[in-house]
N, C-alpha and C. Protein backbone atom coordinates (compact mmCIF):
# COMPACT_ATOMS: atom_id res chain seq x y z
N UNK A 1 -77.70 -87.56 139.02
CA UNK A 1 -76.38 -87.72 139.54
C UNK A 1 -76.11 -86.65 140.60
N UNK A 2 -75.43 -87.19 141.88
CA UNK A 2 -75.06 -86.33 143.19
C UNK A 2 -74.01 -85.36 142.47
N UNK A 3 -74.20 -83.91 143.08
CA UNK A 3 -73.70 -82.94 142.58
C UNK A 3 -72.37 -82.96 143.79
N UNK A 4 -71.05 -82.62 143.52
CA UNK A 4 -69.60 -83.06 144.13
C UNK A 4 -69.86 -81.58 144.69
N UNK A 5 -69.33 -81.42 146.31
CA UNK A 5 -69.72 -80.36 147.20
C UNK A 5 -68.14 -80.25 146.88
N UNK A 6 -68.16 -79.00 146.83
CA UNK A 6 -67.00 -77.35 147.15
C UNK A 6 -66.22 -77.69 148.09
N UNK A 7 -64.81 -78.13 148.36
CA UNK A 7 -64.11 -77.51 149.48
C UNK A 7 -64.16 -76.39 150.07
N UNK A 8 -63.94 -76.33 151.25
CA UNK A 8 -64.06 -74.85 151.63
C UNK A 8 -62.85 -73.76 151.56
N UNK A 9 -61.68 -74.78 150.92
CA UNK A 9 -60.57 -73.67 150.54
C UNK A 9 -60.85 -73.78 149.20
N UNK A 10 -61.69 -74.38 147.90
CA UNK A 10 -61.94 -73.80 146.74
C UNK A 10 -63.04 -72.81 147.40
N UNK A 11 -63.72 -72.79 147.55
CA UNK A 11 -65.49 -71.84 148.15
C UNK A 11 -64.58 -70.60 148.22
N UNK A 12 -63.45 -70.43 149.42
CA UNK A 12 -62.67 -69.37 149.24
C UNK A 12 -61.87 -68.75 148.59
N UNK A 13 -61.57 -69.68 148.03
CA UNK A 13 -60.68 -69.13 146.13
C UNK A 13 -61.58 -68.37 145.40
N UNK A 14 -62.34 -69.00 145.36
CA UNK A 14 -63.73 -68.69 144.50
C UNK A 14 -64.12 -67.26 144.55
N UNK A 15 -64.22 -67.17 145.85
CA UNK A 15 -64.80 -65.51 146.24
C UNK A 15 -63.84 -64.86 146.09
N UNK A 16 -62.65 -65.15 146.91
CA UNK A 16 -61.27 -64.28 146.66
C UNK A 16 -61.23 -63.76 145.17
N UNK A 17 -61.05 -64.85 144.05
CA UNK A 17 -60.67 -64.15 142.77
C UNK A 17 -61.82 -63.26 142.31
N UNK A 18 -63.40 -63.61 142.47
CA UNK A 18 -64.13 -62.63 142.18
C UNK A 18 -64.16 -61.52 142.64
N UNK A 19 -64.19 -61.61 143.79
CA UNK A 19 -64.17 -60.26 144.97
C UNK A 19 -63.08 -59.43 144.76
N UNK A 20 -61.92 -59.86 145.12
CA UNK A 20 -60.81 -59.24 145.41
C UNK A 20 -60.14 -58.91 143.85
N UNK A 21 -59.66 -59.83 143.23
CA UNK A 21 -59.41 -60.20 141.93
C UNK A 21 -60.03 -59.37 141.03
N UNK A 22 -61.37 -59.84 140.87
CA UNK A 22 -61.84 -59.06 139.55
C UNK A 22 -62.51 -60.29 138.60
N UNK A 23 -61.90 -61.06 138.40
CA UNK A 23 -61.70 -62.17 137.59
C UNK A 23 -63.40 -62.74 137.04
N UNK A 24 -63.35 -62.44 135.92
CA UNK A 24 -64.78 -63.43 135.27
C UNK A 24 -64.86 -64.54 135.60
N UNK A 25 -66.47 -65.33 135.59
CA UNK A 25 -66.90 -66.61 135.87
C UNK A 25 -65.84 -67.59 135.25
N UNK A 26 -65.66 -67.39 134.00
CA UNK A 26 -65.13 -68.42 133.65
C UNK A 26 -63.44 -68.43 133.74
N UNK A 27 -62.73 -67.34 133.98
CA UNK A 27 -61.56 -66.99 134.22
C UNK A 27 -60.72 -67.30 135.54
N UNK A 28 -62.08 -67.43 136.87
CA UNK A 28 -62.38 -67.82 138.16
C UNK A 28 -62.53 -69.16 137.95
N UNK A 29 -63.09 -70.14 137.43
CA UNK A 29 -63.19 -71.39 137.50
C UNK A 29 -61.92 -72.10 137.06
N UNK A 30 -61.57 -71.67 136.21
CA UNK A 30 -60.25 -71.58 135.67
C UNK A 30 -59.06 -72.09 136.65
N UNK A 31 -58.95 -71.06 136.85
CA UNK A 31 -57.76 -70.58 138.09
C UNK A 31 -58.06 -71.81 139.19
N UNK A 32 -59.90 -71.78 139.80
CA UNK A 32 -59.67 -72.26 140.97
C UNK A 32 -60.10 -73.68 141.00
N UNK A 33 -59.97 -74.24 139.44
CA UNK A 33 -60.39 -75.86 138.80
C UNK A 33 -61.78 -76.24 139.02
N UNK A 34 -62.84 -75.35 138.88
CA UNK A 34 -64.10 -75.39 138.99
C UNK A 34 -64.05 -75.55 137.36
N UNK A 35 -66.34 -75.22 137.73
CA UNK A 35 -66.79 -74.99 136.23
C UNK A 35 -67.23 -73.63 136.41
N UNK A 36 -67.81 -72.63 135.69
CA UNK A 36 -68.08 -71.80 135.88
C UNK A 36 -69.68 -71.85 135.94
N UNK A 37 -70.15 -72.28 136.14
CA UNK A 37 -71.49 -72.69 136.88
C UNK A 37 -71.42 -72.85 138.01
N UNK A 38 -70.11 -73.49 138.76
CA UNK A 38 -70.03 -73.33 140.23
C UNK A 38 -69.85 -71.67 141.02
N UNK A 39 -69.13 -71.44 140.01
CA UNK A 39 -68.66 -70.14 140.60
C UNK A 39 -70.19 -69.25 140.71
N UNK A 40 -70.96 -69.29 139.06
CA UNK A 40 -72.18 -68.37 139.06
C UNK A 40 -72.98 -68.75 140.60
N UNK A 41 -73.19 -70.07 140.70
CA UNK A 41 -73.42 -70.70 141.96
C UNK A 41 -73.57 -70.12 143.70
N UNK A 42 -72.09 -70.25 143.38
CA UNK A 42 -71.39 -69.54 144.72
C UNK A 42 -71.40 -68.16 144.65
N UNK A 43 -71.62 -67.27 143.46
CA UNK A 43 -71.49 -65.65 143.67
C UNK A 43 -73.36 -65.56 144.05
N UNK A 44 -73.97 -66.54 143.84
CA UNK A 44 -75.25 -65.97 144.21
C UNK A 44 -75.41 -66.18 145.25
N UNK A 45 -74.64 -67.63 145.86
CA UNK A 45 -74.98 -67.50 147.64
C UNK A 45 -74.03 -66.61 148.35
N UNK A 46 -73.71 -66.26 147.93
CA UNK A 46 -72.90 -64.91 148.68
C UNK A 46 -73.57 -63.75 148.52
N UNK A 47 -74.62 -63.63 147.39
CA UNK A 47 -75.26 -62.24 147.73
C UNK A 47 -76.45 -62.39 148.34
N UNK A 48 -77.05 -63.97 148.18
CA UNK A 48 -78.36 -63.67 149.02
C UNK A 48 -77.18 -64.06 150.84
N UNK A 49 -76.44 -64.21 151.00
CA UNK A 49 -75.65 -64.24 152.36
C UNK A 49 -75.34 -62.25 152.53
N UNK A 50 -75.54 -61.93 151.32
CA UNK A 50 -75.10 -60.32 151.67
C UNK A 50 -73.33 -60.32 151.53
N UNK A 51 -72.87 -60.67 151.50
CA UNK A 51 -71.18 -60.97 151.09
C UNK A 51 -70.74 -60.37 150.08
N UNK A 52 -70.46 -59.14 150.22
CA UNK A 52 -70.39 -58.46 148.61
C UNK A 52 -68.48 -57.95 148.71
N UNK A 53 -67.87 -57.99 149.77
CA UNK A 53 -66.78 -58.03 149.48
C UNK A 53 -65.53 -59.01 149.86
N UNK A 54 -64.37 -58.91 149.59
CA UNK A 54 -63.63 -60.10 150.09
C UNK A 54 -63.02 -59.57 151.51
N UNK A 55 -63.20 -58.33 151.85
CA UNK A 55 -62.79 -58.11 153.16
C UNK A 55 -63.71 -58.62 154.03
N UNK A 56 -65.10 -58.54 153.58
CA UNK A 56 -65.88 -59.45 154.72
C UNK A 56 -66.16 -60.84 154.58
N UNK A 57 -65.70 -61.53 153.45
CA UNK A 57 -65.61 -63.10 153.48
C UNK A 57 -64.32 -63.41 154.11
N UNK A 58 -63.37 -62.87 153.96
CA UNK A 58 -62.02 -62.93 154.85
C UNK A 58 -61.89 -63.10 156.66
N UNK A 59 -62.96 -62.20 156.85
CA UNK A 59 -62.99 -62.33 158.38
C UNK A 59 -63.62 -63.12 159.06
N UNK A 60 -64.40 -63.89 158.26
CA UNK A 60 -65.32 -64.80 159.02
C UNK A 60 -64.68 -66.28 158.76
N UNK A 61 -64.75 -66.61 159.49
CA UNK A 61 -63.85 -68.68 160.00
C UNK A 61 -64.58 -69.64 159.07
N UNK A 62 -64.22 -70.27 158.73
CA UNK A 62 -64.55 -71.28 157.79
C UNK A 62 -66.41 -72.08 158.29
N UNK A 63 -66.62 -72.12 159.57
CA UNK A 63 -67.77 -72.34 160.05
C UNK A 63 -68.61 -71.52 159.89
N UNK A 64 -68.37 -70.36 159.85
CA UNK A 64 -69.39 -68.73 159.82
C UNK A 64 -69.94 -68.83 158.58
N UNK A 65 -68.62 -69.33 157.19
CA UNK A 65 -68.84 -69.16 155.92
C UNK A 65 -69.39 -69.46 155.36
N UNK A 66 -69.44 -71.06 155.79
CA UNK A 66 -70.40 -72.08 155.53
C UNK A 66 -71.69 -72.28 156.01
N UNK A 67 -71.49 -71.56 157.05
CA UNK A 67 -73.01 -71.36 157.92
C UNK A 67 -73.98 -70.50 157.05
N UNK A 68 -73.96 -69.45 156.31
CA UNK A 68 -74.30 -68.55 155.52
C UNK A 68 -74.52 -68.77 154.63
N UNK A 69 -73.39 -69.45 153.56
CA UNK A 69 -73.44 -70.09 152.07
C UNK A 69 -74.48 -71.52 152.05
C-alpha cells in the first residue's frame, strides 16, 4: 500500500514542535495529526539534511525544504 506524502505545512509543524517545542515523537504526532513513525521519519531526514534547529528550518522557503528532505 502507497504510503500518504506529508504536507508541507504538517513537514513544518513537525519540525517546529520537535525543534523549537521540545515535544516527543509521539506527543508531536499528536499535536500535528501524524503517527509517530512519521515524525521518527522526518527527524531523520532532517539530520541526514543537517537541520538540527528550527531557526534554520524556518528560513528556508518551502522549495529549499523540500529540496533537502
Amino acid at each position: 500500500m502507497a504510503r500518504k506524502r506529508q504536507t508541507m505545512r504538517r513537514i513544518r509543524e513537525i519540525l517546529r514542535l520537535k525543534l523549537d517545542v521540545g515535544l516527543s515523537n509521539r506527543e508531536t504526532a499528536r499535536s500535528a495529526g501524524s503517527s509517530p513513525a512519521s515524525v521518527c521519519d522526518m527527524m531523520q531526514r532532517a539530520r541526514r539534511a543537517e537541520l538540527m534547529s528550527w531557526a534554520e528550518v524556518d528560513a528556508l522557503d518551502e522549495t529549499a525544504l523540500e529540496a533537502m528532505l
